[in-house]
Structure formats: structure tokens, C-alpha cells
Protein backbone atom coordinates (compact mmCIF):
# COMPACT_ATOMS: atom_id res chain seq x y z
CA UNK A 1 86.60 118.69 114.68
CA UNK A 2 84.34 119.20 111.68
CA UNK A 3 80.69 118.27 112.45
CA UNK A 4 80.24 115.99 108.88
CA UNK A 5 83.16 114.07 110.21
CA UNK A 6 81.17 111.07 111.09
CA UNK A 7 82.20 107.18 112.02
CA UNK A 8 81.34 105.13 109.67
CA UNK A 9 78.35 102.94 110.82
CA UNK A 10 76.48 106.28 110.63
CA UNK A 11 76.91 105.10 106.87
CA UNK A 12 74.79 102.81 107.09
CA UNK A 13 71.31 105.15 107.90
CA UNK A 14 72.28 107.01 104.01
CA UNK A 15 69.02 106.57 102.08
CA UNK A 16 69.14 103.35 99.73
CA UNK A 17 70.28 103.41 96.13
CA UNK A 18 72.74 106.62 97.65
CA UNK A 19 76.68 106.49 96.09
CA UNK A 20 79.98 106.82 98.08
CA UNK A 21 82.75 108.46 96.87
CA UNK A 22 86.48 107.74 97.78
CA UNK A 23 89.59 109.80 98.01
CA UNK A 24 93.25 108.60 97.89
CA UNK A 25 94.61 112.12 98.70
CA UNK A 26 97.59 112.95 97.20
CA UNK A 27 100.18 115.53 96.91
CA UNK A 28 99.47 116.12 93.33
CA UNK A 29 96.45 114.35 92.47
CA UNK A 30 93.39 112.99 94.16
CA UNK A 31 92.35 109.74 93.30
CA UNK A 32 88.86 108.93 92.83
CA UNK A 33 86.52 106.41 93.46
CA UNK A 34 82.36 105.62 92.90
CA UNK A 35 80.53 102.72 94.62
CA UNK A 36 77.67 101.38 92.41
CA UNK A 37 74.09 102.65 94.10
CA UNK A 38 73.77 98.69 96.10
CA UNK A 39 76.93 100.43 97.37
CA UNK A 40 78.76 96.47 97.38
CA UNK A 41 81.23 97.86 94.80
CA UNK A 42 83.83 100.61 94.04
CA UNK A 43 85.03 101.01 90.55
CA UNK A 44 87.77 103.64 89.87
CA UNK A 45 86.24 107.01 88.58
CA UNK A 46 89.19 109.58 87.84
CA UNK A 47 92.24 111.78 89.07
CA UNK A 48 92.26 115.07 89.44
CA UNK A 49 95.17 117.35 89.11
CA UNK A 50 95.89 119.29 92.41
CA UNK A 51 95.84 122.88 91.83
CA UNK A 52 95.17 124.77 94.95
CA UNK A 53 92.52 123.98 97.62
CA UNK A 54 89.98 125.94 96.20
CA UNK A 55 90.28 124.83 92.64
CA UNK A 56 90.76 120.99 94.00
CA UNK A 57 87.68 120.98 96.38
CA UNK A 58 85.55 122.77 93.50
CA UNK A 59 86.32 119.56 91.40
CA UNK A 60 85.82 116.98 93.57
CA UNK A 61 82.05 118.41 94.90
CA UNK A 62 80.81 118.76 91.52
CA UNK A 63 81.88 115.07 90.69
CA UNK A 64 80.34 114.03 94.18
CA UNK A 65 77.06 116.14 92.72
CA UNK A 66 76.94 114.70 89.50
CA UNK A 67 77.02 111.24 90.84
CA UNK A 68 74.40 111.90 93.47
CA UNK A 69 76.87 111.08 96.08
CA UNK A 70 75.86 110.61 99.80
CA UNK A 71 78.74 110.52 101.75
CA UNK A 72 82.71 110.66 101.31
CA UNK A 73 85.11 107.71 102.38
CA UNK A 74 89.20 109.28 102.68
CA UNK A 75 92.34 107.34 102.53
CA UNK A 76 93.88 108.28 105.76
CA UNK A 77 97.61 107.60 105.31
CA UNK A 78 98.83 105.96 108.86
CA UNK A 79 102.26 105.18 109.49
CA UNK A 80 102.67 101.14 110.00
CA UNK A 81 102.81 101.79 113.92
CA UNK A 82 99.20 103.19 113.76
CA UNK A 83 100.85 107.10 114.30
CA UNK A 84 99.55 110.18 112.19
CA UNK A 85 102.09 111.44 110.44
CA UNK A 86 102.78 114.59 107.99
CA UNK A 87 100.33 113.25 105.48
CA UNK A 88 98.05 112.30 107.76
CA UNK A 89 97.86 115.60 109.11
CA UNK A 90 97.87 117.35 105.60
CA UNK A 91 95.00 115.05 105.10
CA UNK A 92 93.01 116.10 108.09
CA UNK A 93 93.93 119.91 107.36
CA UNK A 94 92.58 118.85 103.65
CA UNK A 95 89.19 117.66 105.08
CA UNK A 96 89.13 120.80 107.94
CA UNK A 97 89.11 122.62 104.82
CA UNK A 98 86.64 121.18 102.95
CA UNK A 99 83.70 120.06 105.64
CA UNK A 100 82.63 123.84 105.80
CA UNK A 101 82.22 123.59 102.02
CA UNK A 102 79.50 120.70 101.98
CA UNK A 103 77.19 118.79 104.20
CA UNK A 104 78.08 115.11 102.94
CA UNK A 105 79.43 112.87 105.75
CA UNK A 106 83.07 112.14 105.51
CA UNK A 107 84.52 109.04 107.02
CA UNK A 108 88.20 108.13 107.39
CA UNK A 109 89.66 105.11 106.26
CA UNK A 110 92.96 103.46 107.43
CA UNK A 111 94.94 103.43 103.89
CA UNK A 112 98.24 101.87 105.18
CA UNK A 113 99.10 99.93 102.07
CA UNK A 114 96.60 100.35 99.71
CA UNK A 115 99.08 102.18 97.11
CA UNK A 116 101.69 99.42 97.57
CA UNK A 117 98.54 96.54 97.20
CA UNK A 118 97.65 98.43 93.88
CA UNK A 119 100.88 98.65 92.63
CA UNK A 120 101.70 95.19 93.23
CA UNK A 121 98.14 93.86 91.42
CA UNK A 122 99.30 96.40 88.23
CA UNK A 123 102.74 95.32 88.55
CA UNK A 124 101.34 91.21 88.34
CA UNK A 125 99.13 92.21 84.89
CA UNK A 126 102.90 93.76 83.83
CA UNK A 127 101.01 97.26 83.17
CA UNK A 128 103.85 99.47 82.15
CA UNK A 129 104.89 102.54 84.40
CA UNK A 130 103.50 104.82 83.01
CA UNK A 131 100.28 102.96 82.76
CA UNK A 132 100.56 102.24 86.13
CA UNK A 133 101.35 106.10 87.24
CA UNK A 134 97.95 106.82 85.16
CA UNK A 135 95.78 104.79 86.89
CA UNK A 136 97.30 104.06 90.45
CA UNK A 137 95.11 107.01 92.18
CA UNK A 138 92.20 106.44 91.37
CA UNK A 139 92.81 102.65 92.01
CA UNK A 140 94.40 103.12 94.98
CA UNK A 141 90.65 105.05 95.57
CA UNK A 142 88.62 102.19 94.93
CA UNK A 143 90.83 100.07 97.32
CA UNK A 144 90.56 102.46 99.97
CA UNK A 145 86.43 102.44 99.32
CA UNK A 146 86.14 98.66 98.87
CA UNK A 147 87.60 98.56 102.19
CA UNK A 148 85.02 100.53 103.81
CA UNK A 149 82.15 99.00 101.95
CA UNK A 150 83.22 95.93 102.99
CA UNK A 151 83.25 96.83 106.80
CA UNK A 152 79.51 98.33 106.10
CA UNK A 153 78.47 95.52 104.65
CA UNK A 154 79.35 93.37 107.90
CA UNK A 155 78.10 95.97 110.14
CA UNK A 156 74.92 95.93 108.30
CA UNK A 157 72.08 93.98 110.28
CA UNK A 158 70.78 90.84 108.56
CA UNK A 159 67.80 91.24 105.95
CA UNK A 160 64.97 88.73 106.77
């Protein structure tokens, strides 16, 4: 178990005005997603190509360092029964990987259906396919991260 790996009201103690970043890990790209600083929001950022691990987790922390990013929120891909499966796993082998490479806090996120939701909403504006295939990573990101930002902002104790 990777010491960053962290549940995610520990969240909610990142300094104010501090970005999240969320992954929708795929098997040939990695969809990305930025909260704004109030972190109430996630906006789809980019997709990156999957290379090799190296190459892949290179990428991804120089776009969490250029956005000043505090923490990492990943699309954990359970099966509908709640079960880890073969992505889930490659997922968890990704992370295993990468936690040695940075100190941000990583949080996982339950992902069951967040490509499907995304398709369907791209589908409903009658984006084409290939539009769709462009963009459904990194939207399928900022599903995944609106999800947890969400939960924070519930967790989060009532300002006077």
C-alpha cells in the first residue's frame, strides 16, 4: 500500500486556493481533468497518449506541476457488483507505480459508469464519433473529479 494513497476527507486539510487533478485511466490514453482553485469545479484539461509507464507518468506530473496541483483524484473502474477487476487492478499497479514518483495524495474514486454517463450526454448534443472519441477521456476525467468534489464539498464543515 503506497503511503500518498490517502481517503479522501484527508482532502479536505490541502491548503486553500490548491487544484485537483483527475485521471480516467485508460488503456491507451489517460484522461485528464483540473478543478478550478475554489476546487467546486472540474473542467476537462487533456488526453495523453499512453506510451510506456515511464513516458506516461513523466506527462502527467509535469501537468500536475504546471497547474500547481495538490492532490490526485483516479477513476477506479469497479465492476457493477462492487468487485475489482483486471482494470481495476491495472489501475492500482498504475498508481503502485507512480506514488514512489511524487508526494501528492492520490485518492480513488468509484468510476462505474462515468464513460457510459459521458457518452450518453455527447451522444444527446449528437457530437459525432469521432468527436466524441476526442474528447470522452478527458470528460470522462472531469466526471470522475466532479464526483469527488462533490463528496468534499458535503464532507466539508459549515463556514460561519
Amino acid at each position: 500500500m503506497s503511503a500518498n494513497l490517502v481517503p479522501l476527507e484527508s482532502l479536505l486539510d490541502l491548503p486553500d486556493h490548491a487544484r485537483l487533478l483527475g485521471l480516467d485511466l485508460g488503456t491507451k490514453t489517460i484522461g485528464l481533468a483540473l478543478s478550478d482553485v475554489e476546487r467546486q469545479i472540474a473542467t476537462p484539461l487533456e488526453t495523453i497518449q499512453r506510451v510506456k509507464f515511464g513516458l506516461d507518468a513523466a506527462a502527467l506530473l509535469k501537468i500536475a506541476e504546471k497547474y500547481a496541483v495538490a492532490g490526485l483524484v483516479i477513476g477506479l473502474p469497479l465492476n457493477m457488483d462492487g468487485t475489482e477487476g483486471p482494470r481495476a487492478q491495472s489501475t492500482r499497479a498504475f498508481i503502485r507505480n507512480l506514488s514512489p514518483l511524487t508526494s501528492l495524495p492520490i485518492v480513488f474514486w468509484d468510476e462505474r459508469l462515468s464513460t457510459l454517463a459521458v457518452t450518453r450526454t455527447l451522444l444527446d448534443a449528437d457530437a459525432s464519433r469521432a468527436k466524441r472519441a476526442a474528447v470522452v477521456d478527458k470528460m470522462a476525467a472531469a466526471y470522475i473529479l466532479q464526483g469527488a468534489l462533490d463528496r468534499l464539498a458535503r464532507l466539508a464543515p459549515e463556514e460561519e
